[in-house]
Protein backbone atom coordinates (compact mmCIF):
# COMPACT_ATOMS: atom_id res chain seq x y z
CA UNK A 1 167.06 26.92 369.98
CA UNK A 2 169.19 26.94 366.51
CA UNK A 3 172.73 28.82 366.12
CA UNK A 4 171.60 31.49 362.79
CA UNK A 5 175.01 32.70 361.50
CA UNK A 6 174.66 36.73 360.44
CA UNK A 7 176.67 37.37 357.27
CA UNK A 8 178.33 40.58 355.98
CA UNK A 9 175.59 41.38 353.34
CA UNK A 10 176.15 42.73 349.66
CA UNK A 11 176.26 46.26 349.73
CA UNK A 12 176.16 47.29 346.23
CA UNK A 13 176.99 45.65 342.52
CA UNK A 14 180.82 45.18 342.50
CA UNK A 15 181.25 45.73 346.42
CA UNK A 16 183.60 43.35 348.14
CA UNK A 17 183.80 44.30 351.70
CA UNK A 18 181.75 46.35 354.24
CA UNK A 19 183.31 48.46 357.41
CA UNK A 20 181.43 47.51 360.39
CA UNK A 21 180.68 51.13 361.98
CA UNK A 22 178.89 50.37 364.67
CA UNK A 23 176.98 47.37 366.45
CA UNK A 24 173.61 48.65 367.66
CA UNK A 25 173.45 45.22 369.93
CA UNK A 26 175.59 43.68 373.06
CA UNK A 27 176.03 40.06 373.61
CA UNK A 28 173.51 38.84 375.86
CA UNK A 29 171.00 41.07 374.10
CA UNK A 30 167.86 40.04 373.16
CA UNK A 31 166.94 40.74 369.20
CA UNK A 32 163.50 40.72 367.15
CA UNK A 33 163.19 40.30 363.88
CA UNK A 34 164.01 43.53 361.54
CA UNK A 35 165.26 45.13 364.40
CA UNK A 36 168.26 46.93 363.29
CA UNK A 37 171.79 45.05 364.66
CA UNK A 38 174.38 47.06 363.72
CA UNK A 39 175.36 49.62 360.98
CA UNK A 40 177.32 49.23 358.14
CA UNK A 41 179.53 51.57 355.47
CA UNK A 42 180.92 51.34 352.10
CA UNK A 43 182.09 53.36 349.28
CA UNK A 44 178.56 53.43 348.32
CA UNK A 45 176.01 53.97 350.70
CA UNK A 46 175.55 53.61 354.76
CA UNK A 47 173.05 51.28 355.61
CA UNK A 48 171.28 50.52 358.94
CA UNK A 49 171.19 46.08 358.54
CA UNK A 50 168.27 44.70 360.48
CA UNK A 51 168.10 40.80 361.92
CA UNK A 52 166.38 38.44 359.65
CA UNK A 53 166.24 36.39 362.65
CA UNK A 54 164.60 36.96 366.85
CA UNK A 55 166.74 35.13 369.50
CA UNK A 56 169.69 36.17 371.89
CA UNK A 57 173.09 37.59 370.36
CA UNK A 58 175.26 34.63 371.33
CA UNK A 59 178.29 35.95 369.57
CA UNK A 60 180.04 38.85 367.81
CA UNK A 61 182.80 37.62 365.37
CA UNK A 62 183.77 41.21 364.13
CA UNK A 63 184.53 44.65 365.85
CA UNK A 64 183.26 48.20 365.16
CA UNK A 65 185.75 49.62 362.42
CA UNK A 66 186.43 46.41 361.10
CA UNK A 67 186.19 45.45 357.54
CA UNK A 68 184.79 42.31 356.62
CA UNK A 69 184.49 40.54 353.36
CA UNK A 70 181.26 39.85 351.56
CA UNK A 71 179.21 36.99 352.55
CA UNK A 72 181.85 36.14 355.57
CA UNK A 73 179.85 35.40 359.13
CA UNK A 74 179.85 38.28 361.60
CA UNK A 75 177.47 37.02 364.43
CA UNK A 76 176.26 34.35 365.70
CA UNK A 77 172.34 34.41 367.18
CA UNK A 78 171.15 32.15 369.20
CA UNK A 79 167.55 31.81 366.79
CA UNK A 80 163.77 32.23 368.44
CA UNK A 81 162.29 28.95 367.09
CA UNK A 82 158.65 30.45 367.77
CA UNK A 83 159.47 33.06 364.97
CA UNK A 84 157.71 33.57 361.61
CA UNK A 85 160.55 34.71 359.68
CA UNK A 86 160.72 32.86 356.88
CA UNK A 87 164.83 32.29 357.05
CA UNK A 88 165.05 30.57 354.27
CA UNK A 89 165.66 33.47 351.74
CA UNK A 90 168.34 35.04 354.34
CA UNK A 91 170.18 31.23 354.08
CA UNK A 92 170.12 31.40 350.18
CA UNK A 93 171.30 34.59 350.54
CA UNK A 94 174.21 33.65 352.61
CA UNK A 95 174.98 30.41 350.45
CA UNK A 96 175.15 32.80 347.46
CA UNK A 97 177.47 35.19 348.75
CA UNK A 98 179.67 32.25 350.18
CA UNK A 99 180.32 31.70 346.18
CA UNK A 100 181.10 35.43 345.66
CA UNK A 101 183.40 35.82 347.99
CA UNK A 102 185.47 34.12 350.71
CA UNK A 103 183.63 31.85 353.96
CA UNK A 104 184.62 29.38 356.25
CA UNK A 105 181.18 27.65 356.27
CA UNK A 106 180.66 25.09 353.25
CA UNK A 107 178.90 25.68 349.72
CA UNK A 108 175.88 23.47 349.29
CA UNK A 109 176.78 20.59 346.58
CA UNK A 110 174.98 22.12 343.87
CA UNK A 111 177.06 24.86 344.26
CA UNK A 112 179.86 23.26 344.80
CA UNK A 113 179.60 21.03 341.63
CA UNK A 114 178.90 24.10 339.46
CA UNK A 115 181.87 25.89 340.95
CA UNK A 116 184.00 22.78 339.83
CA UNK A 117 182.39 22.59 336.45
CA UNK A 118 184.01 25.98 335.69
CA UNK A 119 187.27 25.01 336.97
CA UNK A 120 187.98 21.75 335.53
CA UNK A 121 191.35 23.07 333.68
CA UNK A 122 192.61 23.84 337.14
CA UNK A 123 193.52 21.40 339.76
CA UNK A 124 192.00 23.73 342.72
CA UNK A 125 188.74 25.27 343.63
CA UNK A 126 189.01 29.07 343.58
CA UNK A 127 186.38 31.31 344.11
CA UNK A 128 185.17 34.36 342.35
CA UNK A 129 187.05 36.70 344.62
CA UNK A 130 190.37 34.76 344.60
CA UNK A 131 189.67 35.14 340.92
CA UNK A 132 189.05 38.75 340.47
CA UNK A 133 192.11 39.03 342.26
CA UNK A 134 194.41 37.47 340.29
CA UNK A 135 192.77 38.64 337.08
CA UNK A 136 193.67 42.24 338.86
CA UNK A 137 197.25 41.09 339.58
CA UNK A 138 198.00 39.67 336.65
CA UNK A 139 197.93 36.30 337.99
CA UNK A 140 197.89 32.97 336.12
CA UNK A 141 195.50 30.29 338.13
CA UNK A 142 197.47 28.28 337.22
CA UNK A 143 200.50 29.43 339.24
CA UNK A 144 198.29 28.93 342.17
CA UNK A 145 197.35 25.91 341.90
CA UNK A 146 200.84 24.65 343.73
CA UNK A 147 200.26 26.79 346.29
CA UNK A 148 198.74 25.43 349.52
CA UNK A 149 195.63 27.13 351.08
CA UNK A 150 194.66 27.81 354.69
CA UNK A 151 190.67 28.02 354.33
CA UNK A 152 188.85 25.17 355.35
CA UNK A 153 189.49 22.00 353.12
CA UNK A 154 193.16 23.75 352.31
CA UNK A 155 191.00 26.64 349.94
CA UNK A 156 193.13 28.82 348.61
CA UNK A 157 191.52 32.12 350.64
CA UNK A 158 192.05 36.15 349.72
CA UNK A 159 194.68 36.11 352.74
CA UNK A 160 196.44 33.39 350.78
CA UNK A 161 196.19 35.29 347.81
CA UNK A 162 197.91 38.35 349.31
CA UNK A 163 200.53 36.43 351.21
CA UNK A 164 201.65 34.98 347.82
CA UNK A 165 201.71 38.65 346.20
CA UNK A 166 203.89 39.93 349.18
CA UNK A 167 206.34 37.06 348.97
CA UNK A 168 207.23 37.65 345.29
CA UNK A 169 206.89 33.95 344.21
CA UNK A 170 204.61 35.03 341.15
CA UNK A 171 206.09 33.79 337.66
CA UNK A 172 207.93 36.23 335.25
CA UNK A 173 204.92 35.93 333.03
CA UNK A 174 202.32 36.82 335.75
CA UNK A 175 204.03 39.23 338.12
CA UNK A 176 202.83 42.86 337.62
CA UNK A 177 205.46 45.46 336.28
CA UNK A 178 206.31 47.56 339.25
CA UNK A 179 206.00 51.50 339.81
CA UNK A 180 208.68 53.09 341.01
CA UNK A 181 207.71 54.52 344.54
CA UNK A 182 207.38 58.47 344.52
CA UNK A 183 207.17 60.42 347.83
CA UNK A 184 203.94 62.15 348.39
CA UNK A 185 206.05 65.04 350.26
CA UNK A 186 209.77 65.53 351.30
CA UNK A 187 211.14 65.48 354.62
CA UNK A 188 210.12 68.41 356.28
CA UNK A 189 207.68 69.61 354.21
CA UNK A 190 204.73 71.77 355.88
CA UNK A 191 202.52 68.86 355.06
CA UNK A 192 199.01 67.87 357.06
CA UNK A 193 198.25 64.10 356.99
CA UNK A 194 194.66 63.14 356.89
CA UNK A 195 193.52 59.81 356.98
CA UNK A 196 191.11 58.94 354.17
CA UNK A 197 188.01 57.58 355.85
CA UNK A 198 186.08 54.24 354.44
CA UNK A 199 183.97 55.69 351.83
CA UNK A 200 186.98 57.53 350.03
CA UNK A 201 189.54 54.63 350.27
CA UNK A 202 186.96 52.28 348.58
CA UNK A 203 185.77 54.66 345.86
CA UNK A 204 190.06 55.47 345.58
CA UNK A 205 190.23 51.46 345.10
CA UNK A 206 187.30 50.93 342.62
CA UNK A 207 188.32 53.76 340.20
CA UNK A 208 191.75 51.94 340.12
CA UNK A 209 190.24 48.65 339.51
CA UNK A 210 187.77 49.89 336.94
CA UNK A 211 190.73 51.91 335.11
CA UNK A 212 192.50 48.29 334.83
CA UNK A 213 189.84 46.29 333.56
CA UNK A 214 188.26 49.08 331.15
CA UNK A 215 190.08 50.53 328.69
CA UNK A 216 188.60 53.74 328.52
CA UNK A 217 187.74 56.20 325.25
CA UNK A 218 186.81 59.30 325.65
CA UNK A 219 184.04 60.88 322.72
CA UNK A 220 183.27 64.84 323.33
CA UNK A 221 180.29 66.74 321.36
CA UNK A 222 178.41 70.06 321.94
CA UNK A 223 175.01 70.89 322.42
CA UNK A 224 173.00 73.38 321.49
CA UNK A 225 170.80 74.03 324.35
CA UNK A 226 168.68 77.23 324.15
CA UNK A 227 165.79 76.01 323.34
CA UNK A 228 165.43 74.14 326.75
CA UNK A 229 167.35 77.03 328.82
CA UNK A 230 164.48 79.07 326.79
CA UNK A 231 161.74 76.43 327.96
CA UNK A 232 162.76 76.22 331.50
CA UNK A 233 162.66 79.42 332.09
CA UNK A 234 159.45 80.12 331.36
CA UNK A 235 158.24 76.79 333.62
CA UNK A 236 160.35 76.26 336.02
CA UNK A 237 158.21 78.40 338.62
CA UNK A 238 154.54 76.60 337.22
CA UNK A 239 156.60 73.08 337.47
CA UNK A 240 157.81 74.04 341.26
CA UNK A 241 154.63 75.29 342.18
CA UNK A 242 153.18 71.86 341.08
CA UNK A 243 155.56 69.32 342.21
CA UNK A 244 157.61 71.23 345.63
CA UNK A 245 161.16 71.00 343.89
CA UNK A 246 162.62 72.58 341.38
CA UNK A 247 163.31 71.71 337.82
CA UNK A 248 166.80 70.91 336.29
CA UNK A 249 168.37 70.46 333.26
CA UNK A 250 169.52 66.48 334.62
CA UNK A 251 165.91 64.91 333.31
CA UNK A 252 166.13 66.56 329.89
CA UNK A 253 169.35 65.39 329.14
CA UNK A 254 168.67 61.54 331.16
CA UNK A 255 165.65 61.52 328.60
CA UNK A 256 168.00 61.96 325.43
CA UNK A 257 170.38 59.21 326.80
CA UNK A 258 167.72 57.19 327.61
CA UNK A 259 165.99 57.14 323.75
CA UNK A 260 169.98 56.36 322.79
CA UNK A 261 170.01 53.57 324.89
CA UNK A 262 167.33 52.59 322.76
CA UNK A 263 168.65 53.01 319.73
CA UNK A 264 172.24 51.64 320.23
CA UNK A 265 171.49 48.64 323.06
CA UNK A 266 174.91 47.08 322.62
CA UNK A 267 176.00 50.93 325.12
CA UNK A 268 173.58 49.49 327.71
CA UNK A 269 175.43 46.22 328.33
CA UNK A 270 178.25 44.36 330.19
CA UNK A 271 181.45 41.91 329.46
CA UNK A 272 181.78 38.81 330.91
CA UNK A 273 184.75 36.76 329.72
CA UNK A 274 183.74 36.19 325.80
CA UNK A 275 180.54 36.86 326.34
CA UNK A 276 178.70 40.05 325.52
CA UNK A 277 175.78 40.66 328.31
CA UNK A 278 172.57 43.03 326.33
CA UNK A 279 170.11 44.38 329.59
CA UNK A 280 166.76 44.47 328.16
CA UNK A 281 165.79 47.16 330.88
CA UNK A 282 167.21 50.57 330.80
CA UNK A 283 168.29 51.22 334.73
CA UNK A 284 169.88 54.56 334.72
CA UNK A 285 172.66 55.66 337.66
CA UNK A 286 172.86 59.46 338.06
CA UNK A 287 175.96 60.19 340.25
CA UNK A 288 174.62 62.59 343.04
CA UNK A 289 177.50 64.33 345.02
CA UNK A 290 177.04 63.61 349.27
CA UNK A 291 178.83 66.72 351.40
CA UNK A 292 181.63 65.56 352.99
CA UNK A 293 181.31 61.98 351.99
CA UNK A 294 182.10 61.67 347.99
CA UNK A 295 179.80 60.53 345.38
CA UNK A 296 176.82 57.78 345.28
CA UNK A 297 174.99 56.70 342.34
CA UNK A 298 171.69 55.56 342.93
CA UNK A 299 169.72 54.30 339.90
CA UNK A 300 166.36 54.59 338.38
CA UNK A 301 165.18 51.13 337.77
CA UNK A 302 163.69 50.97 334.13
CA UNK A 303 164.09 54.32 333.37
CA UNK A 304 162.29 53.43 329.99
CA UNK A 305 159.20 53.10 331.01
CA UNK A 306 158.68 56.66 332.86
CA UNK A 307 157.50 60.00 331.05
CA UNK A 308 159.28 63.56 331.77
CA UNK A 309 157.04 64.04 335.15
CA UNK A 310 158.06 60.51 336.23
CA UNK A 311 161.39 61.09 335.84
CA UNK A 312 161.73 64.22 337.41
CA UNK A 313 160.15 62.69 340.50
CA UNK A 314 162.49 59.49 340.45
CA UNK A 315 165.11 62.18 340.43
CA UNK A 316 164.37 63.97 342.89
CA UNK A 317 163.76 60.62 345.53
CA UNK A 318 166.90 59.12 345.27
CA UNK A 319 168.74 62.62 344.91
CA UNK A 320 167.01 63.82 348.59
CA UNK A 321 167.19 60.48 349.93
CA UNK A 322 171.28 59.98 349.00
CA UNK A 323 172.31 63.56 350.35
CA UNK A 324 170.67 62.60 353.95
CA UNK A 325 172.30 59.02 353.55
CA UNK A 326 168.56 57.08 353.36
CA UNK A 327 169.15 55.09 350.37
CA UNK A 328 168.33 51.44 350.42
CA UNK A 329 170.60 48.45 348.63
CA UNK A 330 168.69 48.16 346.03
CA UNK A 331 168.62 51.86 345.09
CA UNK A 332 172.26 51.32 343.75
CA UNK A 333 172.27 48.02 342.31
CA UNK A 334 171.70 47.19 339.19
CA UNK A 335 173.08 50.13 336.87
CA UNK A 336 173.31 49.42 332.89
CA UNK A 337 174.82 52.99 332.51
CA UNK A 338 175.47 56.32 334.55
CA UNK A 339 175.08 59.84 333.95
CA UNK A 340 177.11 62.58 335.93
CA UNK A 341 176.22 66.25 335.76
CA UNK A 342 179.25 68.23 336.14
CA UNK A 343 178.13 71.45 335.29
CA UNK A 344 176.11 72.29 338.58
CA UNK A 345 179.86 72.64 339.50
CA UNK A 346 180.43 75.19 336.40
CA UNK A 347 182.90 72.43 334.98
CA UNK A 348 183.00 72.66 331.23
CA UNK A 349 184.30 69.25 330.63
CA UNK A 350 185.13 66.37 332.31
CA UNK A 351 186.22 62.62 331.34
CA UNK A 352 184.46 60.31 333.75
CA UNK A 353 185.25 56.94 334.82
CA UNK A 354 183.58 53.87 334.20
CA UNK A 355 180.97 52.51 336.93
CA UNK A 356 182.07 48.12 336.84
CA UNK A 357 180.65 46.82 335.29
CA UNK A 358 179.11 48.93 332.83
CA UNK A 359 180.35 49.82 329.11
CA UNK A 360 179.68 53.46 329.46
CA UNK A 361 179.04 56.46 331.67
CA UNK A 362 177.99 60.90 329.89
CA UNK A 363 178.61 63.55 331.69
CA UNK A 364 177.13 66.82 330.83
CA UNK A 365 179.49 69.98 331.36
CA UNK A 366 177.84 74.04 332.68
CA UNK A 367 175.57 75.64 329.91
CA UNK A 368 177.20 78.71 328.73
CA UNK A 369 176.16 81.63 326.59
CA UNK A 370 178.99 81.14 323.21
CA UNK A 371 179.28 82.88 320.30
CA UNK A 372 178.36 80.26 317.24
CA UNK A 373 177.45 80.03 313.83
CA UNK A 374 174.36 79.04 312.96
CA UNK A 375 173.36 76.52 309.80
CA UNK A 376 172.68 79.41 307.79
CA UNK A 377 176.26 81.31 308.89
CA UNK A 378 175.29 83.55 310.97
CA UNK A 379 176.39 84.47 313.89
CA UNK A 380 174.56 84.17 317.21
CA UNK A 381 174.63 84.03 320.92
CA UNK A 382 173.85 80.40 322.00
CA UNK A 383 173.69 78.55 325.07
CA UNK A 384 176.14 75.51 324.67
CA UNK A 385 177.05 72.68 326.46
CA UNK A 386 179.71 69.80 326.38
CA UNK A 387 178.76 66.45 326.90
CA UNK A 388 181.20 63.48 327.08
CA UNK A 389 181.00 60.13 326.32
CA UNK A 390 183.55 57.40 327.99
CA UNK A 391 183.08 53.95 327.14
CA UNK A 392 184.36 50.57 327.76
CA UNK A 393 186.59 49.97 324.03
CA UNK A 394 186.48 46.20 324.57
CA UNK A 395 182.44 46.26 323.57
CA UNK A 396 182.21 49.57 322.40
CA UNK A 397 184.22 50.87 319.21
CA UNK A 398 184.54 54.44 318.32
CA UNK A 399 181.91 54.38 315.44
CA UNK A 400 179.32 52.83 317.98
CA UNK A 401 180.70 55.29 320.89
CA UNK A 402 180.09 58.50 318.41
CA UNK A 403 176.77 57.51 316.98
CA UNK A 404 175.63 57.27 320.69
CA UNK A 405 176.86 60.47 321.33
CA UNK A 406 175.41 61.69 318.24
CA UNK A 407 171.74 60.19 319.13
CA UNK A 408 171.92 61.84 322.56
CA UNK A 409 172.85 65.44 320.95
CA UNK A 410 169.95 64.97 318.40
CA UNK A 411 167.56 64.18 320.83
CA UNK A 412 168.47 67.26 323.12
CA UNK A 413 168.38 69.28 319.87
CA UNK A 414 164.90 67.82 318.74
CA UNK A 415 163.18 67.94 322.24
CA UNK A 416 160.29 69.44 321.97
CA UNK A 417 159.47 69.82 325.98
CA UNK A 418 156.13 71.97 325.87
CA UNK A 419 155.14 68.03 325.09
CA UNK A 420 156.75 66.60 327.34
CA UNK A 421 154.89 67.87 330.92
């Protein structure tokens, strides 16, 4: 019999931590292989986490509403040696997330030697969570590197990190400016006080975060869209009776931004550092609003290579599967840029905020009958929409942010979707 160590698995591209909501297993319990152990949530999705191992739970590190970093050991399992589990994927995995984030178990020496490659101007080892920390704070590495750690080997670890931000010991140069502190309510206000649950205090701390790193610019342009109200209208009961769901204006307009992804690749990329990251495939996030428990954005892997019908039925899976909470890991990693449909809320207009750690995120506002003049100057009754364009100003300029935007109204305006289905 072999001791497996179960880690807190990676939820979700830029997720840090998971909330342990419930353990599905006792100690003492016996465990097969994919059967589900315990149940995890995020800002992102809830997932159900099956056992990549069979044996006996020997240990439970963590308790139900706990919440655990990344990578960081949560059970101990006392392994079947008859099984057939290949575990060596599940250890990679682990090793991997023990350089994302913070572990008490040791990095293999490749690893380790890589690690230290990158961090040869500093006299400590700090990992990429200790660093995304500090670039969030402000915080030179440097300052740290007289600082003594408490992880194993005297690493510098995220509790470190946070008892040196709470003890004020961070150089003039590197300490954050501070907000003055304004009361949510006044003494004795009729006030009620409801706790935010997981889901909203993560997606509360990821906006933040993603408002620090991005500076964000906002591009606005309207759309002519009667033709395709015109279109669907006539089809829409032919396309239900065909495919069981209904037909939306979403894959029209996911179409146009996908053909000006094409166009203008340098909107479907990332930053990192000095270093400008192009994503040869086109995986499109469409933000899909849960009842009760916030947004999710699940993406359509290579979105590129899928027709009208295709998309529409990509659509329509990860749309039913987030609202009843069945989406998978993978379904919402991955994203090169997002698209948010505001108008089924009748919003004209809204400014969205960039998904980390893409360059760019549209949304599309309601569809409204306006009075506008036509190329010719006359005046007619069209059906208009707003669609915004916020983008990532370190990669994208405004020239390149408005000539995306541009593409993307062109192609809505040139759609010819009789061809299409």
């Amino acid at each position: 019999m072999a001791k497996q160590e179960l880690v807190m698995p990676q939820m979700g591209e830029s997720i840090t931590t998971g909330t342990i909501t419930k353990w599905n297993k006792n100690v003492g319990d016996e465990i097969e292989i994919d059967e589900i152990i315990l149940e995890i949530s995020t800002d992102k999705v809830e997932s159900e986490i099956p056992s990549p191992f069979s044996g006996r739970l020997e240990k439970l590190l963590f308790e139900e509403g706990e919440t655990v970093d990344v990578g960081k050991v949560i059970a101990i399992i006392e392994d079947d040696a008859s099984a057939t589990l290949d575990t060596s994927s599940a250890s990679s995995k682990a090793e991997k997330a023990e350089v994302k984030t913070e572990t008490t178990t040791q990095t293999s020496t490749s690893e380790t030697s890589t690690t230290h490659t990158t961090t040869s101007n500093h006299k400590k080892f700090y990992t990429p969570l200790v660093r995304k920390m500090a670039k969030e704070h402000g915080v030179s590495l440097s300052d740290l590197d007289h600082q003594s750690g408490s992880g194993a080997g005297g690493r510098f670890n995220k509790s470190d990190f946070e008892k040196y931000l709470s003890s004020g010991n961070q150089s003039s140069s590197s300490r954050p400016t501070a907000t003055p502190s304004v009361p949510a309510y006044a003494p004795g206000e009729n006030v009620q006080i409801i706790p935010m649950d997981n889901m909203r205090k993560m997606i509360a701390k990821n906006m933040v975060v993603s408002k620090q790193i991005s500076p964000h610019v906002n591009s606005v342009d309207e759309v002519d869209m009667t033709h395709l109200v015109k279109f669907r209208e006539s089809f829409k009961h032919e396309f239900q009776k065909q495919e069981g769901f209904k037909l939306t204006y979403t894959p029209f307009i996911m179409m146009a931004i996908i053909q000006a992804l094409k166009e203008h690749p340098y909107v479907n990329a990332s930053v990192d550092g000095d270093n400008i990251v192009l994503k040869k495939d086109i995986n499109l996030g469409c933000a899909v609003a849960v009842p009760g428990n916030g947004l999710v954005v699940p993406v359509i892997k290579n979105a590129e290579s899928l027709n009208m019908t295709g998309l529409c039925r990509k659509l329509q899976d990860i749309a039913t599967r987030a609202r009843a909470k069945r989406l998978k890991v993978d379904d919402l990693q991955g994203g090169t840029f997002t698209f948010s449909n505001v108008g089924s809320f009748g919003t004209v207009l809204a400014t969205p905020i960039i998904l980390q750690p893409q360059v760019g995120i549209m949304a599309a506002g309601v569809i409204k009958k306006r009075v506008a003049v036509m190329p010719d100057d006359a005046i007619a009754v069209r059906s208009m929409m707003f669609l915004t364009h916020s983008y990532d100003h370190r990669l994208v300029d405004g020239e390149l942010g408005g000539k995306f935007l541009a593409s993307v109204r062109n192609n809505l305006h040139q759609m010819r979707p009789d061809e299409l289905f």
